[in-house]
C-alpha atoms as a PDB file:
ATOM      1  CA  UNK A   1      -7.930  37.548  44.809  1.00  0.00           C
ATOM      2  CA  UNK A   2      -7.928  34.684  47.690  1.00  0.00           C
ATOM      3  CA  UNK A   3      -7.466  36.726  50.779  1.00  0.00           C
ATOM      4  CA  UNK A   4      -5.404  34.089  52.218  1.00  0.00           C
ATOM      5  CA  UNK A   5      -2.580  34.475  49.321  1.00  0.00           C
ATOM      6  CA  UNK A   6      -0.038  36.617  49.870  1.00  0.00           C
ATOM      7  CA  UNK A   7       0.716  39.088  47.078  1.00  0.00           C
ATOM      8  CA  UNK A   8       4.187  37.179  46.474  1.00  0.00           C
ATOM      9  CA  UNK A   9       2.094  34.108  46.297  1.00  0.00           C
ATOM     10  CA  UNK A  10      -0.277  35.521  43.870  1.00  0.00           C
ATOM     11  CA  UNK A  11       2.543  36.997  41.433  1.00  0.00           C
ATOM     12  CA  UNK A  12       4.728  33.361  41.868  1.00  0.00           C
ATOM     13  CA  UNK A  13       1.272  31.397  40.659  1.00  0.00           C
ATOM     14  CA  UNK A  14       0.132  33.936  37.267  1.00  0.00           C
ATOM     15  CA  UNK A  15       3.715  34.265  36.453  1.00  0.00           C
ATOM     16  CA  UNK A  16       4.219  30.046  36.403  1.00  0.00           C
ATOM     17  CA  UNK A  17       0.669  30.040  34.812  1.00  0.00           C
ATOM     18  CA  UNK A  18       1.778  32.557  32.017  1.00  0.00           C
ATOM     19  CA  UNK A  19       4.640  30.409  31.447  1.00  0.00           C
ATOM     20  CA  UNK A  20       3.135  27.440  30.509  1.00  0.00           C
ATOM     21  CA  UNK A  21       1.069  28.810  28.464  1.00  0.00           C
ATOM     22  CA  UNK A  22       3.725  30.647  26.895  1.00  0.00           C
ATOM     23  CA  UNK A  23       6.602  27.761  26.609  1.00  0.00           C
ATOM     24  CA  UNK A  24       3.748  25.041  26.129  1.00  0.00           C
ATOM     25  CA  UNK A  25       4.462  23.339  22.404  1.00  0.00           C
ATOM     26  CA  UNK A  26       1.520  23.069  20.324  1.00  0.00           C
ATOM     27  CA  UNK A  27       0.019  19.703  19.213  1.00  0.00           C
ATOM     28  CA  UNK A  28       1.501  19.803  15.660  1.00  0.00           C
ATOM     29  CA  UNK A  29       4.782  20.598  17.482  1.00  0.00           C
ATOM     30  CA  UNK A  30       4.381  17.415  19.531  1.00  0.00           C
ATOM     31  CA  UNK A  31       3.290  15.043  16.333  1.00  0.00           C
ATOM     32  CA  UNK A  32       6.655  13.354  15.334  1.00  0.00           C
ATOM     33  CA  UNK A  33       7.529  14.029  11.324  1.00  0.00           C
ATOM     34  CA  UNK A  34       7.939  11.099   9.479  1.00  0.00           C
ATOM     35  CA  UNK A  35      10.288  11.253   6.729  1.00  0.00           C
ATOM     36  CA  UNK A  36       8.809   8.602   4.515  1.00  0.00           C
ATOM     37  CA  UNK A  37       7.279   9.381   0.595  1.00  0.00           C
ATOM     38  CA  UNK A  38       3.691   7.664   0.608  1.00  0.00           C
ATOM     39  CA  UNK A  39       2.041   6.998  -2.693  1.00  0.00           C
ATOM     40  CA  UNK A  40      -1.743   6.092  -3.451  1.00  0.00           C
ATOM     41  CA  UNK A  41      -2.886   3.023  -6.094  1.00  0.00           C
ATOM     42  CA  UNK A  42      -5.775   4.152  -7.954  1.00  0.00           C
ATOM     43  CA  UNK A  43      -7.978   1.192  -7.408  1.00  0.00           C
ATOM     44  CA  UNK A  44     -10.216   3.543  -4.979  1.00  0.00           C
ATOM     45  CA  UNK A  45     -11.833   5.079  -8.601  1.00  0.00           C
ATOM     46  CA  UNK A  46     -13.267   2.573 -11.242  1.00  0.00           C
ATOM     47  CA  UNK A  47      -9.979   1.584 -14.064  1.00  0.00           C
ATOM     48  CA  UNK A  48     -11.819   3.809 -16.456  1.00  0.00           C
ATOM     49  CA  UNK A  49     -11.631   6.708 -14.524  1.00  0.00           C
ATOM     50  CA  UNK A  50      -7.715   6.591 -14.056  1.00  0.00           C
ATOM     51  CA  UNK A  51      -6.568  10.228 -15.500  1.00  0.00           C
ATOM     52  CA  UNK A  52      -8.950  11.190 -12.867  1.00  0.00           C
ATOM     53  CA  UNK A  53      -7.220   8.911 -10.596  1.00  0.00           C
ATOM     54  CA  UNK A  54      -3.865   9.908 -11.231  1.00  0.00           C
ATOM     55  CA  UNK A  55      -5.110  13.803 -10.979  1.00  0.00           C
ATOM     56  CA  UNK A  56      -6.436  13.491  -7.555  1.00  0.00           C
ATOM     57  CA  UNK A  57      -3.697  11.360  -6.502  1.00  0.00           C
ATOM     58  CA  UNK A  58      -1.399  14.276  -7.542  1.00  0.00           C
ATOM     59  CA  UNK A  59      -4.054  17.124  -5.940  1.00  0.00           C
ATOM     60  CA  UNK A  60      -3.693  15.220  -2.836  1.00  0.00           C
ATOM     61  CA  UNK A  61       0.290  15.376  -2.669  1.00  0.00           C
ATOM     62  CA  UNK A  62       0.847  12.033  -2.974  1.00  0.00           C
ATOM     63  CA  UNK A  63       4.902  10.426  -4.257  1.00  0.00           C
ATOM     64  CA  UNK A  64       3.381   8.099  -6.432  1.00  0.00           C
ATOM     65  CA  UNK A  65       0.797   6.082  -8.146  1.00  0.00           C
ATOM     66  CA  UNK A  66       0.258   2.431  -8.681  1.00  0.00           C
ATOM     67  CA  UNK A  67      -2.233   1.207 -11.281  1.00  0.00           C
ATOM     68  CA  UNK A  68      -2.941  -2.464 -12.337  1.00  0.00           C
ATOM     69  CA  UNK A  69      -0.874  -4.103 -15.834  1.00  0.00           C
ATOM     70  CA  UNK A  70      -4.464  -4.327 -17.554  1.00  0.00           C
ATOM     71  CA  UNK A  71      -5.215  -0.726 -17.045  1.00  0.00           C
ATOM     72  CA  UNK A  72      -1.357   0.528 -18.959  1.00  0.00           C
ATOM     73  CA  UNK A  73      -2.265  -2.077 -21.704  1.00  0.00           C
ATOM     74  CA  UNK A  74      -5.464  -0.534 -22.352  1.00  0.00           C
ATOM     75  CA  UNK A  75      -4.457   3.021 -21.851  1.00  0.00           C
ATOM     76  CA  UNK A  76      -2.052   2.119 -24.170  1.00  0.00           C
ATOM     77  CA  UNK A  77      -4.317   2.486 -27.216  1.00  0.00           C
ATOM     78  CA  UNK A  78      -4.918   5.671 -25.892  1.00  0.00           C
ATOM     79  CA  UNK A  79      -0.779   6.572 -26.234  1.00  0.00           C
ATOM     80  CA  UNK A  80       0.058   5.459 -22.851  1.00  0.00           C
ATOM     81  CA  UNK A  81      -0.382   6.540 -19.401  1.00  0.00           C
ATOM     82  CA  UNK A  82       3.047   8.417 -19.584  1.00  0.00           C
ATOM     83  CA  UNK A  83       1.010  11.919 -21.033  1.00  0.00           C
ATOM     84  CA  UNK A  84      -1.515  12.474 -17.542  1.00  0.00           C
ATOM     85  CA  UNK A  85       1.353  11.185 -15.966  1.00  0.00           C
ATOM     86  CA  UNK A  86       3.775  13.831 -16.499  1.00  0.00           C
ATOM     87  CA  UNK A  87       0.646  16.652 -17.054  1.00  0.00           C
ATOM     88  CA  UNK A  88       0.436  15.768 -12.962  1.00  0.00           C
ATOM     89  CA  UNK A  89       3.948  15.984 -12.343  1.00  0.00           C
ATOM     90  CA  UNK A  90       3.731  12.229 -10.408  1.00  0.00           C
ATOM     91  CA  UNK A  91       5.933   9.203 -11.615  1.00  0.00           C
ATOM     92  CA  UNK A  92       4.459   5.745 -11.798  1.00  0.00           C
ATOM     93  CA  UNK A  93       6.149   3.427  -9.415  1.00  0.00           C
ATOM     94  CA  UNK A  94       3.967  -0.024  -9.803  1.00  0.00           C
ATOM     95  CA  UNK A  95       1.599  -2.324 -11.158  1.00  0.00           C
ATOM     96  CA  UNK A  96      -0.099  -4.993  -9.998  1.00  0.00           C
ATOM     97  CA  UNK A  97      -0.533  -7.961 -12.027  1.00  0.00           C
ATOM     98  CA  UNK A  98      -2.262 -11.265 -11.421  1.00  0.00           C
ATOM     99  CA  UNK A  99      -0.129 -14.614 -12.236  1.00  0.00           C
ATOM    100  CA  UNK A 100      -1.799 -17.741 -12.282  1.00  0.00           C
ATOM    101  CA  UNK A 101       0.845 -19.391  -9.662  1.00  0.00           C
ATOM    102  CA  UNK A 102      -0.931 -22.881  -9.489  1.00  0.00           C
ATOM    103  CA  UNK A 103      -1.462 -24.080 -13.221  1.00  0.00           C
ATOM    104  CA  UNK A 104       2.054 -25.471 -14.185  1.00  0.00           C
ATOM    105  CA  UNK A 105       0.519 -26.588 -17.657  1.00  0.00           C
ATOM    106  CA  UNK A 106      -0.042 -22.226 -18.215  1.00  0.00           C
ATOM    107  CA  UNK A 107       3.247 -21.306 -16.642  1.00  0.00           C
ATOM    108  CA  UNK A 108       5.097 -20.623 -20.505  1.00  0.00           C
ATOM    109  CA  UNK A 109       1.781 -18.341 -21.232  1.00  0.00           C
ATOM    110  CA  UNK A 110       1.841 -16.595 -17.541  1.00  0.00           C
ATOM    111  CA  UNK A 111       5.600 -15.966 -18.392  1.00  0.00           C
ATOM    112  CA  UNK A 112       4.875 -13.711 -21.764  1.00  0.00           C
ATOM    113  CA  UNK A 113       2.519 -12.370 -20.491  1.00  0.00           C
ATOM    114  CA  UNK A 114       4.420 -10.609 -17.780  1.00  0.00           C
ATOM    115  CA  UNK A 115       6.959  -9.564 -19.661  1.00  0.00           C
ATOM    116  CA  UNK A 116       4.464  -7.925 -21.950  1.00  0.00           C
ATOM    117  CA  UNK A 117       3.739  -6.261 -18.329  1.00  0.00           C
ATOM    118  CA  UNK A 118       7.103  -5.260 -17.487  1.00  0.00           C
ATOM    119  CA  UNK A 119       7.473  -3.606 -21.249  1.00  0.00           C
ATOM    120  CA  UNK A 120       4.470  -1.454 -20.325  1.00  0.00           C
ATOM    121  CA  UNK A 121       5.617  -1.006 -16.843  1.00  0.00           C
ATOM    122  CA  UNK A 122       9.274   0.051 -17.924  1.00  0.00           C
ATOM    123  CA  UNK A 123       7.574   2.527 -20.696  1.00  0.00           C
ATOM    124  CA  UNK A 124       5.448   4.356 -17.944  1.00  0.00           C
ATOM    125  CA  UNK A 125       8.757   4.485 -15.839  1.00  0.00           C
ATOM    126  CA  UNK A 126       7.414   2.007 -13.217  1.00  0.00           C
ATOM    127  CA  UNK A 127       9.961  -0.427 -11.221  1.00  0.00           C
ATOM    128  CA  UNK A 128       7.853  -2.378  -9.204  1.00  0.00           C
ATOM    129  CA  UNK A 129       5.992  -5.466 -10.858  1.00  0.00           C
ATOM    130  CA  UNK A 130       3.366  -6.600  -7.838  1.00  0.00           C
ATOM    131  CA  UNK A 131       2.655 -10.715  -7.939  1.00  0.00           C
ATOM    132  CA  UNK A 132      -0.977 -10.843  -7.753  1.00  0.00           C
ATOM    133  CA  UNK A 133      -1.811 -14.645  -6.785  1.00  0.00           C
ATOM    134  CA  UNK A 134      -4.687 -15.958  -9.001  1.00  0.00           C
ATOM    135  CA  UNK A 135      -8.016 -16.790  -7.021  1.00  0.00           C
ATOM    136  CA  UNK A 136      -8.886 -20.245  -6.071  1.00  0.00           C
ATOM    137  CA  UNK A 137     -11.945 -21.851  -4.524  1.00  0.00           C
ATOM    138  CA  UNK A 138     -10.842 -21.264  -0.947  1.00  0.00           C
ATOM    139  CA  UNK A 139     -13.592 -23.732   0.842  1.00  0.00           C
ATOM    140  CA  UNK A 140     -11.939 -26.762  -1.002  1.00  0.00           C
ATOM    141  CA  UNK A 141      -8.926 -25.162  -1.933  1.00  0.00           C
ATOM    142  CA  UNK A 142      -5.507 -27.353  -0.994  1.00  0.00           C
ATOM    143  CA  UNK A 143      -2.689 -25.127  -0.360  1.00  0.00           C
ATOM    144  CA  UNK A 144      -0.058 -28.695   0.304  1.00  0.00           C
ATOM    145  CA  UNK A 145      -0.951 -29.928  -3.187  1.00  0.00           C
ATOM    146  CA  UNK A 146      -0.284 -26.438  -4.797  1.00  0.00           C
ATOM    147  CA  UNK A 147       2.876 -25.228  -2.787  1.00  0.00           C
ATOM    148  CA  UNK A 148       5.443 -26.832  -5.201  1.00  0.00           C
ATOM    149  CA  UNK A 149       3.428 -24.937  -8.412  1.00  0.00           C
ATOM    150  CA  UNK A 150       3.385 -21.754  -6.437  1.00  0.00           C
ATOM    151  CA  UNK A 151       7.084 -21.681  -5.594  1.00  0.00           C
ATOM    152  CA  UNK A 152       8.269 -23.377  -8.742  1.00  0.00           C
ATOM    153  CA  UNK A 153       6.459 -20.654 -10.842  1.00  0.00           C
ATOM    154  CA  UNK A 154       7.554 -17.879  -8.445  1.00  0.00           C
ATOM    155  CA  UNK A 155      11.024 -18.776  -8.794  1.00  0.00           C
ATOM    156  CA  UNK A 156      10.712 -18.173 -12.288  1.00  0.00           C
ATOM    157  CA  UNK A 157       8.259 -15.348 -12.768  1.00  0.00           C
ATOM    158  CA  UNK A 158      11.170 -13.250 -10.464  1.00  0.00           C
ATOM    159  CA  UNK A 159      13.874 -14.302 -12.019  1.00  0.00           C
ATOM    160  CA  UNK A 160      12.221 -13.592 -15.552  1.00  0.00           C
ATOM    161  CA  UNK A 161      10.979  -9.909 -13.872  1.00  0.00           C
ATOM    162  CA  UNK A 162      13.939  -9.289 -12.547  1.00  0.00           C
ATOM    163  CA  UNK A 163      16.124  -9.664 -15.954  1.00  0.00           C
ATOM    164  CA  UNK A 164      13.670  -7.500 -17.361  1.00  0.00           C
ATOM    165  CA  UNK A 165      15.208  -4.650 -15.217  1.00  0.00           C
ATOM    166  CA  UNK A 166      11.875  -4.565 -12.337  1.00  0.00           C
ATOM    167  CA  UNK A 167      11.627  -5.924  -8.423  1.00  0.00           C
ATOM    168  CA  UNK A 168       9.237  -8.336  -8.507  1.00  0.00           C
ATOM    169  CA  UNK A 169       7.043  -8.045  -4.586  1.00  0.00           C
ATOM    170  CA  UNK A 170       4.813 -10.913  -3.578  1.00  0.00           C
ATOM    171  CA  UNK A 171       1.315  -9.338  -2.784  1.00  0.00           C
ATOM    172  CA  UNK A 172      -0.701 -12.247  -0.492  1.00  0.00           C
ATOM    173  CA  UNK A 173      -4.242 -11.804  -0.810  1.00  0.00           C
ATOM    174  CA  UNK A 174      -7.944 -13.063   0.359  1.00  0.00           C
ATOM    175  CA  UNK A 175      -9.649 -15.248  -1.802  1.00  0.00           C
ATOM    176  CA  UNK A 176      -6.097 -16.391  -3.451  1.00  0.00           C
ATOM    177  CA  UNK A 177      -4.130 -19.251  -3.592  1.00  0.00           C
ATOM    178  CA  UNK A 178      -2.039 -17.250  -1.114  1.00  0.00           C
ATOM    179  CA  UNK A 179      -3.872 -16.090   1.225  1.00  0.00           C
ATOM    180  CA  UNK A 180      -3.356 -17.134   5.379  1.00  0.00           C
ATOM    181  CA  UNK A 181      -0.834 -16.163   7.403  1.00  0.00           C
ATOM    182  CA  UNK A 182       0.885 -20.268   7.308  1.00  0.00           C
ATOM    183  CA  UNK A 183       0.510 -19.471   3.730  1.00  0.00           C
ATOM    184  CA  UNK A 184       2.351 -16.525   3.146  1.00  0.00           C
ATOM    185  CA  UNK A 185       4.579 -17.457   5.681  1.00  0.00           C
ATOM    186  CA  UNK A 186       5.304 -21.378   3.980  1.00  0.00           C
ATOM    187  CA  UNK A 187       5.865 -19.333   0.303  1.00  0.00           C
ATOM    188  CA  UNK A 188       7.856 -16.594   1.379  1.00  0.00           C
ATOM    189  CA  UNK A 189      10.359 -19.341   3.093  1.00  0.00           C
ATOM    190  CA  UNK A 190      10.966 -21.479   0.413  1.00  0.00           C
ATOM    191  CA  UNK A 191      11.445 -19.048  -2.822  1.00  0.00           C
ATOM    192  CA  UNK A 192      14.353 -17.564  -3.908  1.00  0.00           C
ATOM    193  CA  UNK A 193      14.440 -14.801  -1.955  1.00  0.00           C
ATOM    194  CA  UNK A 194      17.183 -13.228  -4.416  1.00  0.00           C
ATOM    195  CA  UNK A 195      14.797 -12.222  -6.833  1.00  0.00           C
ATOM    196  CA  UNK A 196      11.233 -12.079  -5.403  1.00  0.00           C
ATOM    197  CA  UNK A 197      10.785  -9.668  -2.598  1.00  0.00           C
ATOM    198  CA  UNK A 198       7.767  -8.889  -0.108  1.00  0.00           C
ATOM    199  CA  UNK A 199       5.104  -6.328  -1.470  1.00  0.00           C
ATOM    200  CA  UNK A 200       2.680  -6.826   2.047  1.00  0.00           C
ATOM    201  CA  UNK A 201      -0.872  -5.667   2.101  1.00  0.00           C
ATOM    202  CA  UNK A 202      -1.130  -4.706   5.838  1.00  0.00           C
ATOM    203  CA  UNK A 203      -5.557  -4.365   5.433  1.00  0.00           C
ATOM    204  CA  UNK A 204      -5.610  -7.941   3.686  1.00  0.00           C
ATOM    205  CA  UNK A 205      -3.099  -9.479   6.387  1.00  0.00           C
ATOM    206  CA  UNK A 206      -5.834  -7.564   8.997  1.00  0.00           C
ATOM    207  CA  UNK A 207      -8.695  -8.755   6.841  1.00  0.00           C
ATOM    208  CA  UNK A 208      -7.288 -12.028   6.390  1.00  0.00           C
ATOM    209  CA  UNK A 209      -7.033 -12.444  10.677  1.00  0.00           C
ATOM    210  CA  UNK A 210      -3.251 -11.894  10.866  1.00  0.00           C
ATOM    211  CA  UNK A 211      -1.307  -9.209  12.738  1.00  0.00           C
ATOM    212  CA  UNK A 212      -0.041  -7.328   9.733  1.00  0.00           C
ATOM    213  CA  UNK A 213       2.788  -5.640  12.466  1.00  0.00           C
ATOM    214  CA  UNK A 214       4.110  -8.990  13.282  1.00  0.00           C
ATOM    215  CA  UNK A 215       4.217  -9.924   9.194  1.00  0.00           C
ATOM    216  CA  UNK A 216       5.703  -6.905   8.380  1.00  0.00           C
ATOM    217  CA  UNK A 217       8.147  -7.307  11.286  1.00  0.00           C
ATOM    218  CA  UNK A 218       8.819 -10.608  10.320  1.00  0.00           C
ATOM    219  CA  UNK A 219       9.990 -10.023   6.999  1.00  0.00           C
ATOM    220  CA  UNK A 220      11.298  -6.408   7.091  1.00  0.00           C
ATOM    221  CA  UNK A 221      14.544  -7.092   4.738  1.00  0.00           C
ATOM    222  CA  UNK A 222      12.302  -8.229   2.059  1.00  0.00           C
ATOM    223  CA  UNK A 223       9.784  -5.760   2.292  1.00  0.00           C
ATOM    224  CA  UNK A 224      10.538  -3.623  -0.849  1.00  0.00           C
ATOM    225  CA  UNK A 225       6.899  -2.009  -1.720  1.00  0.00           C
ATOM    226  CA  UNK A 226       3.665  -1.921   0.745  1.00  0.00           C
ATOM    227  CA  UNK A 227      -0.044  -1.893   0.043  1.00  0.00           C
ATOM    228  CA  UNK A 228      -0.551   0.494   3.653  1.00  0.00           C
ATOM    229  CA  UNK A 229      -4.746  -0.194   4.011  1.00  0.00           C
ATOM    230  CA  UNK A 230      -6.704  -0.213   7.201  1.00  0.00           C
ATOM    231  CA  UNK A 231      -9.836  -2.402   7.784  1.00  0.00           C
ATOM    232  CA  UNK A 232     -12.824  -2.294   9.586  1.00  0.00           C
ATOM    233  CA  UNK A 233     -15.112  -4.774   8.520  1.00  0.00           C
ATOM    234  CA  UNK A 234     -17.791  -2.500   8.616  1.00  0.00           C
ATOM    235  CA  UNK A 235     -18.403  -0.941   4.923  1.00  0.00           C
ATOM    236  CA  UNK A 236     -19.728  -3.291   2.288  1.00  0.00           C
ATOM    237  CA  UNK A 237     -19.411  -0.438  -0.499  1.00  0.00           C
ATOM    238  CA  UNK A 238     -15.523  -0.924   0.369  1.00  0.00           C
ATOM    239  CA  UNK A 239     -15.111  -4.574   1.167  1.00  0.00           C
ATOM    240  CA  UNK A 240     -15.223  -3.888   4.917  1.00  0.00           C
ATOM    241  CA  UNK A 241     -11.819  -1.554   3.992  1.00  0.00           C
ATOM    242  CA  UNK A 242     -11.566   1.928   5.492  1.00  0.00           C
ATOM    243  CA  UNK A 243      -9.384   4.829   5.189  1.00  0.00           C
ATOM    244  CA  UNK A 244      -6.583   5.040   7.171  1.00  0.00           C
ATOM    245  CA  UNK A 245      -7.072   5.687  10.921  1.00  0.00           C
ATOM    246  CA  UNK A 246     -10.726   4.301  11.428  1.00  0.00           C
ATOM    247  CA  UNK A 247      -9.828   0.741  11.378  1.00  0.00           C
ATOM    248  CA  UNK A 248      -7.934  -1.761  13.253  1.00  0.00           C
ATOM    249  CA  UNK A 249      -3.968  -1.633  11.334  1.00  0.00           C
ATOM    250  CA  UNK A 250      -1.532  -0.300  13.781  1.00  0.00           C
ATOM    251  CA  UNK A 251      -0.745   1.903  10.693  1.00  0.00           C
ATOM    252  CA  UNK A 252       1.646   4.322  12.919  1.00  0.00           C
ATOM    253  CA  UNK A 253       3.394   1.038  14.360  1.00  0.00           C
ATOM    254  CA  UNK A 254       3.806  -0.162  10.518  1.00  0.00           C
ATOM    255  CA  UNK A 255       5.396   3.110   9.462  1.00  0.00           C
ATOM    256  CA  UNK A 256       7.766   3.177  12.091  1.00  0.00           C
ATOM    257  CA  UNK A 257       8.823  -0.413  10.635  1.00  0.00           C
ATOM    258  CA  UNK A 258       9.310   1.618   7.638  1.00  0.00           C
ATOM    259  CA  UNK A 259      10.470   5.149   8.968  1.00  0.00           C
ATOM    260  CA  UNK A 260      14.595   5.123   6.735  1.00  0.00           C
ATOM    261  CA  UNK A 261      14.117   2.070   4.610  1.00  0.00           C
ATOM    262  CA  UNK A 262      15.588   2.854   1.336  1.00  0.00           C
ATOM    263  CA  UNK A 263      12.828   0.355  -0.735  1.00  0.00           C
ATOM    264  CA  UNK A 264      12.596  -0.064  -4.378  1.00  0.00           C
ATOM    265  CA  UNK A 265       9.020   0.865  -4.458  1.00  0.00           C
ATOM    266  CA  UNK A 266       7.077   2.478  -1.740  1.00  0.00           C
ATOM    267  CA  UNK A 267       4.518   2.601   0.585  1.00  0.00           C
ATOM    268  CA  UNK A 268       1.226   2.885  -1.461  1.00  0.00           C
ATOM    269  CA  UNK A 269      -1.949   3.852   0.228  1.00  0.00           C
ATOM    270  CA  UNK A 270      -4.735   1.740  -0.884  1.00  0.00           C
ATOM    271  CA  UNK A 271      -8.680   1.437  -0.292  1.00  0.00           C
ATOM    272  CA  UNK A 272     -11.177  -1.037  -2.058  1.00  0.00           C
ATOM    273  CA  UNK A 273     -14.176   0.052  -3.722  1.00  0.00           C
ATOM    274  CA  UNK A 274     -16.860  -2.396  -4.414  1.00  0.00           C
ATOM    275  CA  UNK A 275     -17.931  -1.131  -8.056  1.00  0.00           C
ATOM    276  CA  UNK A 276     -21.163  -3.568  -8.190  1.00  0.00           C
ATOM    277  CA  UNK A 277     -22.378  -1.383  -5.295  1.00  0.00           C
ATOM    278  CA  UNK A 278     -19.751   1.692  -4.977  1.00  0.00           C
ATOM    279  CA  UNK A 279     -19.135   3.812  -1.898  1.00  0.00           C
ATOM    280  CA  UNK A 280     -21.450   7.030  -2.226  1.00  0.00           C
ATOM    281  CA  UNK A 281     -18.409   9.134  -1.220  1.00  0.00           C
ATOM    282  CA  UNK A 282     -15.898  10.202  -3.757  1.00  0.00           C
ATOM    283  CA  UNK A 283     -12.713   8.762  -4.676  1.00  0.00           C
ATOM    284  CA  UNK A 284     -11.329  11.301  -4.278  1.00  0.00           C
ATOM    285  CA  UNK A 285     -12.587  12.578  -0.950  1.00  0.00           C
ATOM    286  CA  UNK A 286     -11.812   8.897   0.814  1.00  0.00           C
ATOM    287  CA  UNK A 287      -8.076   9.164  -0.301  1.00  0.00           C
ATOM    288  CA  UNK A 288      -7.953  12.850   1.391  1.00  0.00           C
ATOM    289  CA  UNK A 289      -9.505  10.977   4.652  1.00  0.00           C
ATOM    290  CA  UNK A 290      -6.514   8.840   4.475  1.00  0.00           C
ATOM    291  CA  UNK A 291      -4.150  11.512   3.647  1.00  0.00           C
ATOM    292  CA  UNK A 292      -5.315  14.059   6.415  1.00  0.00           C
ATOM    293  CA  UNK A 293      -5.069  11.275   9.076  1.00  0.00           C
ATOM    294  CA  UNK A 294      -1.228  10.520   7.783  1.00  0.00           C
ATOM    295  CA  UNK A 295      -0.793  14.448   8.113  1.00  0.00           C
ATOM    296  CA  UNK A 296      -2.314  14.545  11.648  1.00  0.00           C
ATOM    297  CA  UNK A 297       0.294  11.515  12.352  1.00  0.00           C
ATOM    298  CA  UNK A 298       3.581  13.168  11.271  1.00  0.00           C
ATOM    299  CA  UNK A 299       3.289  12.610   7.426  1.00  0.00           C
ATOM    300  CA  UNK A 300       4.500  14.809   4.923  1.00  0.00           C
ATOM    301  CA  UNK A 301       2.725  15.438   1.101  1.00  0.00           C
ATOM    302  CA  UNK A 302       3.929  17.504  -1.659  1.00  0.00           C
ATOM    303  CA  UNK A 303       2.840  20.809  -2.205  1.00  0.00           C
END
């Protein structure tokens, strides 16, 4: 003991010492709980591998899984994706499918086709449909002569979804004929906003140089499914993608965008693998690297 403290001293110090350390929350106590289901798409595993997609997914405590329309129509040879489905006890909610938005002369062919997708969809008890814009030549492509072809076959894609009983989400994406931030911004202006909705991915805005927040922000009321997917730039094996937490997405800022928002889809955790050259980690160990930073940030999983 400091012979310059008094005993009274002395006691007064421990005891406020003790007390913080007894009254002092822990850090889990301190992380705020987010009350918001978060699914996974399986495009992290190769499309033949998806019952072992939609088993880890599950594993992992995941809501939900998203495949894309090409995977249910050849699983559906197989009987369907419905089976694994319910032998994991996790519901589809989505499928992406690619549209060719700028051929007008291919629209009546696009149109079958997707609802061929929305039958297969609807049978695997999915209720999102995800636009995917078809890939252009981006170093000569010409978004002004396109824009009346995109909208015009938007407008009538969602409209032809939506009768089917889905929600149709617009999914911008690099290397598309929607793909900048004018872009996105020009399309999602002009449709009819009735029937086609907003399905952002937050790592391709990122990728893409926009600030996914202010996107997301922008367009919050239409924003009825998510592809939540960080980037880096750093990891060729996964497109310069990352899982969530080690890249530059405000991904906490994004969910508190989200945090109540009753959505007809949801928020679907996503993470590119480059199959020419895949990542030498697992699948299945990069989705729980995405899952145990949503934990650390308030997240909750199934158990």
């Amino acid at each position: 003991m400091n012979p310059f403290l008094s005993r009274r001293t002395f006691l007064f110090q421990t005891a406020s010492v003790a007390t913080s350390l007894t009254i002092k929350p822990s850090f889990a106590a301190m992380v705020q709980k987010r009350n918001i289901p978060i699914g996974y798409t399986g495009i992290t595993w190769r499309n033949t591998e998806v019952d072992q997609a939609i088993q880890s997914v599950a594993s992992l405590g995941f809501y939900g899984f998203e495949t894309f329309g090409d995977v249910l129509a050849q699983a559906e040879d197989q009987g369907g994706l419905t089976p694994v489905l319910e032998k994991n006890r996790i519901p589809l909610i989505s499928s992406y499918c690619t549209i060719n938005l700028t051929d007008s002369f291919r629209k009546k062919d696009e149109l079958a086709k997707a609802i061929r997708w929305c039958d297969l969809i609807k049978k695997s008890k999915g209720r999102i449909f995800v636009v995917g814009p078809n890939q252009v030549p981006r170093a000569s492509y010409d978004f002004a002569a396109n824009r009346e072809n995109i909208v015009g076959m938007l407008n009538d894609l969602a409209k032809t979804v939506t009768d089917q009983g889905l929600t149709p989400v617009l999914h911008q994406h690099t290397g598309t004929c929607i793909e900048s931030r004018d872009e996105t911004y020009a399309v999602l202006n002009a449709v009819d906003t009735k029937y086609l909705k907003f399905g952002p991915d937050v790592g391709q805005l990122t990728k893409g140089g926009q600030d996914a927040l202010k996107v997301v922000k922008d367009f919050l009321p239409l924003v009825q499914h998510m592809h939540l997917k960080d980037f880096n730039g750093k990891d060729d094996h996964l497109l310069g993608y990352c899982p969530l937490g080690q890249g530059r997405v405000d991904v906490p800022g994004i969910l508190d965008l989200m945090e109540g928002r009753k959505i007809s889809g949801m928020v679907m955790v996503e993470l590119d693998n480059d199959f020419k050259d895949p990542s030498p980690v697992p699948s299945a160990t990069l989705a729980k690297e995405s899952r145990d930073y949503l934990r650390s940030i308030g997240v909750r999983f199934r158990t």
